[in-house]
C-alpha atoms as a PDB file:
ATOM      1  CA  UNK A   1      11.208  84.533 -95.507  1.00  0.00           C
ATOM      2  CA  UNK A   2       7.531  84.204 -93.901  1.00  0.00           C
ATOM      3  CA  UNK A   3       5.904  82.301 -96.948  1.00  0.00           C
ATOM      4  CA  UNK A   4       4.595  80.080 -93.556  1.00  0.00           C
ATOM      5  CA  UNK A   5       2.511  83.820 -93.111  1.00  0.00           C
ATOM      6  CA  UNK A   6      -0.451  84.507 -94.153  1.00  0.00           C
ATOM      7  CA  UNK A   7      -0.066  87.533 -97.106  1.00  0.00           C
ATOM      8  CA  UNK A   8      -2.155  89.873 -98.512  1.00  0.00           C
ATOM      9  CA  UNK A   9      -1.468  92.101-100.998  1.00  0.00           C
ATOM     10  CA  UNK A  10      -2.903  94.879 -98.525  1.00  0.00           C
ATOM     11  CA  UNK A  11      -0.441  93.676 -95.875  1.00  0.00           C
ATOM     12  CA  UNK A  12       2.573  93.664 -98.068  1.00  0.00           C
ATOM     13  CA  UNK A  13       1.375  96.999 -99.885  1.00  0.00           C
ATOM     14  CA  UNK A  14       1.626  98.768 -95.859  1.00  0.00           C
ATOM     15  CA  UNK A  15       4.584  97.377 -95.372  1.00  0.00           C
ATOM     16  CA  UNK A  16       6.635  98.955 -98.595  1.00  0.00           C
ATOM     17  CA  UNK A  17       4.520 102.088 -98.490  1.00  0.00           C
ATOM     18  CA  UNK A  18       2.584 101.652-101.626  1.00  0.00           C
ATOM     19  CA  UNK A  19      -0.959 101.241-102.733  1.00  0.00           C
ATOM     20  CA  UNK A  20      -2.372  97.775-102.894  1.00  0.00           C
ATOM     21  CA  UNK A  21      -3.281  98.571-106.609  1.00  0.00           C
ATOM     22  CA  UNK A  22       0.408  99.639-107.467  1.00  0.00           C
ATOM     23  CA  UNK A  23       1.944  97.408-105.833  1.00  0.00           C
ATOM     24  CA  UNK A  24       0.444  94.908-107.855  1.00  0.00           C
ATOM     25  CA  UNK A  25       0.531  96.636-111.090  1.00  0.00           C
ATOM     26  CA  UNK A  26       4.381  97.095-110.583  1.00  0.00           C
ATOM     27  CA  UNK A  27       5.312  93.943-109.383  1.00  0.00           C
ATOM     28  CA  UNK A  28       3.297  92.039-112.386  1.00  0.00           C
ATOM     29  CA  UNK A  29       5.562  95.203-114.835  1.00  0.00           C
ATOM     30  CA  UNK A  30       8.624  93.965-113.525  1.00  0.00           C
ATOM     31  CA  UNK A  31       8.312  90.162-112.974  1.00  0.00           C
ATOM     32  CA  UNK A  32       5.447  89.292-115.280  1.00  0.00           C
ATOM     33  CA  UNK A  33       3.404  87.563-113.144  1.00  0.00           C
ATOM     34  CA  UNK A  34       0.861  88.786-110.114  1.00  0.00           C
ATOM     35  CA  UNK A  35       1.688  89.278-106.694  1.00  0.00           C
ATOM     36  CA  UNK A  36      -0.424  85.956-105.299  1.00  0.00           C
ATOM     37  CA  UNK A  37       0.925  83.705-108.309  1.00  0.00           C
ATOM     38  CA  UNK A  38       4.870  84.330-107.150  1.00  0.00           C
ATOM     39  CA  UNK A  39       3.949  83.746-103.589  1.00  0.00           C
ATOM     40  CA  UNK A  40       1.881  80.212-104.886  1.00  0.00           C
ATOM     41  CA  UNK A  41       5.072  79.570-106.685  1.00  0.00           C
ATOM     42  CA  UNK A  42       7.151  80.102-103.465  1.00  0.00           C
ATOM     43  CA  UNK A  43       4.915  78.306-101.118  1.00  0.00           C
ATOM     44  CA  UNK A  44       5.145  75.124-103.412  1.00  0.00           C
ATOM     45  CA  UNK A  45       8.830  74.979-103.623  1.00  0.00           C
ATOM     46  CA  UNK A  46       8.891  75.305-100.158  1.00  0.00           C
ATOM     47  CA  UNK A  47       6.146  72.279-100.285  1.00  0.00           C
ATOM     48  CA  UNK A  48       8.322  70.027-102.703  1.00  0.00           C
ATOM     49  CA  UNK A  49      11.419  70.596-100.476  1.00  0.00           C
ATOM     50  CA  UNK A  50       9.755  69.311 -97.176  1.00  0.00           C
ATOM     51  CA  UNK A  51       8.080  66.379 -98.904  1.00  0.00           C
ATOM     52  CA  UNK A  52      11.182  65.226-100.224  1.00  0.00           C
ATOM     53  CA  UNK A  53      13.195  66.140 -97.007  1.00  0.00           C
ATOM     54  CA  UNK A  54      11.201  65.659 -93.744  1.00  0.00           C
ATOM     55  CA  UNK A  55       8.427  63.123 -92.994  1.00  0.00           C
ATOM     56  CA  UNK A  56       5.967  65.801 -92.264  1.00  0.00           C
ATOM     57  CA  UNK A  57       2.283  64.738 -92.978  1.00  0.00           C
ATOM     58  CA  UNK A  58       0.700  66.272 -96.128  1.00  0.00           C
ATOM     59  CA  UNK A  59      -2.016  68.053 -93.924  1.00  0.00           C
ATOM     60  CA  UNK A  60       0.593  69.713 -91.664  1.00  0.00           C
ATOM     61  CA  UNK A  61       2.798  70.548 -94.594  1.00  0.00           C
ATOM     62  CA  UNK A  62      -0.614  72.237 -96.147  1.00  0.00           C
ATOM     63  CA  UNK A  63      -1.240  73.938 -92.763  1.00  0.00           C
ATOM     64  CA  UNK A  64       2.533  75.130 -92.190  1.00  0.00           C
ATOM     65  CA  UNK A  65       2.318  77.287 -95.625  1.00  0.00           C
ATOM     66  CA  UNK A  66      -0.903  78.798 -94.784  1.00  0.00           C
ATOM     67  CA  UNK A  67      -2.983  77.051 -97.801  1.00  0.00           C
ATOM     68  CA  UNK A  68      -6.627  77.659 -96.990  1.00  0.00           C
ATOM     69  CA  UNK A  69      -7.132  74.013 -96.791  1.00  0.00           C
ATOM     70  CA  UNK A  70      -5.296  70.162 -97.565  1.00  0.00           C
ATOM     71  CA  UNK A  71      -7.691  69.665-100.499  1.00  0.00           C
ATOM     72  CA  UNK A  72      -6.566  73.184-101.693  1.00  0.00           C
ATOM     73  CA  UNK A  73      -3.621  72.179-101.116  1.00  0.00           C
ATOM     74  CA  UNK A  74      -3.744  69.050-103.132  1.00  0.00           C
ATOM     75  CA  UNK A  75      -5.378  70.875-106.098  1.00  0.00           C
ATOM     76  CA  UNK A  76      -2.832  73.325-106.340  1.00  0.00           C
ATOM     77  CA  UNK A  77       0.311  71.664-105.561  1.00  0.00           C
ATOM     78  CA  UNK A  78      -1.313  69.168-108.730  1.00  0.00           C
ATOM     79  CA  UNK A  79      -2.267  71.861-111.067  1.00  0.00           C
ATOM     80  CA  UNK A  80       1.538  73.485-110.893  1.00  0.00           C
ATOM     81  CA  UNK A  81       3.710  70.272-110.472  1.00  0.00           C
ATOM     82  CA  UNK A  82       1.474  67.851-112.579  1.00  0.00           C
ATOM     83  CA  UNK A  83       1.319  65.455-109.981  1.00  0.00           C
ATOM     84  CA  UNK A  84      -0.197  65.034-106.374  1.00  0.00           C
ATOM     85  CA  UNK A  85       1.973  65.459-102.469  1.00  0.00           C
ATOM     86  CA  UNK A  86       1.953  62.276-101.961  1.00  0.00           C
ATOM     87  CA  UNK A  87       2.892  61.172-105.703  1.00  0.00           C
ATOM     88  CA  UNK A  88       5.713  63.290-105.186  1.00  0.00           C
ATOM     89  CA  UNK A  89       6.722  62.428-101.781  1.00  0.00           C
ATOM     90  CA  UNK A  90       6.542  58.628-103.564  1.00  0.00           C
ATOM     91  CA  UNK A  91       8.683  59.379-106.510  1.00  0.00           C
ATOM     92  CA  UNK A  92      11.374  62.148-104.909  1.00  0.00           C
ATOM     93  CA  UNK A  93      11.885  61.228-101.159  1.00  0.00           C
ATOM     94  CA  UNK A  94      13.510  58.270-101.640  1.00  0.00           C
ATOM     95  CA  UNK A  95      16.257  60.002-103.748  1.00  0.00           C
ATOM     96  CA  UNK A  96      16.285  62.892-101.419  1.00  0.00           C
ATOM     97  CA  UNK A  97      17.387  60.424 -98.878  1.00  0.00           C
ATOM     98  CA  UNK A  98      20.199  58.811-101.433  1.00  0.00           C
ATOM     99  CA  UNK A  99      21.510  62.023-102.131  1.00  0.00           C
ATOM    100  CA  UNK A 100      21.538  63.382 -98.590  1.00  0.00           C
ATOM    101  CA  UNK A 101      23.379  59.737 -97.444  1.00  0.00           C
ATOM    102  CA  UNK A 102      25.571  60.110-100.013  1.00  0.00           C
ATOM    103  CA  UNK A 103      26.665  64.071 -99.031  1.00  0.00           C
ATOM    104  CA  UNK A 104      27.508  62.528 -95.144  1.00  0.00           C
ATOM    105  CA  UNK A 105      29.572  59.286 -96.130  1.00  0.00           C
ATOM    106  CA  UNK A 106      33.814  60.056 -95.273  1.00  0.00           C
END
């Protein structure tokens, strides 16, 4: 619900009563994966949905989900979907916008 927020694993460790440490040791037990990979996973779905769905620039999109930085951004919206924002935007908007004209046509 806030993956616009910036998290840390201290933050979210206060706010479910736990140690940082166990937190993270316990979420990685039951989801095999760390804490800060799940929320990079989350932050780029979120980025994939409002490149395909809203004409938002890449550096406000970047800013919105709390990346550090747009090249950041860039790097690791690449390394996980195997292709750049705006490649994407390129290849998936225009379908997004089919699909969505389709769903509102009587």
């Amino acid at each position: 619900m806030n993956i616009h927020e910036k998290m840390t694993l201290e933050t979210l460790a206060k706010q479910v009563n736990l140690t940082p440490k166990y937190l993270s040791c316990l979420f990685h037990k039951e989801t095999g994966q760390t804490l800060s990979s799940f929320i990079e996973d989350c932050r780029i779905n979120e980025a994939k949905n409002l490149l395909v769905y809203s004409q938002y620039a890449y550096s406000q999109i970047s800013s919105y989900l709390s990346f550090n930085s747009h090249s950041y951004f860039i790097s690791v919206f690449k390394k996980r979907v195997g292709m750049t924002p705006k490649e994407y935007r390129t290849k998936y908007s225009q379908l997004g916008w089919k699909m969505n004209r389709l769903h509102s046509e009587p």
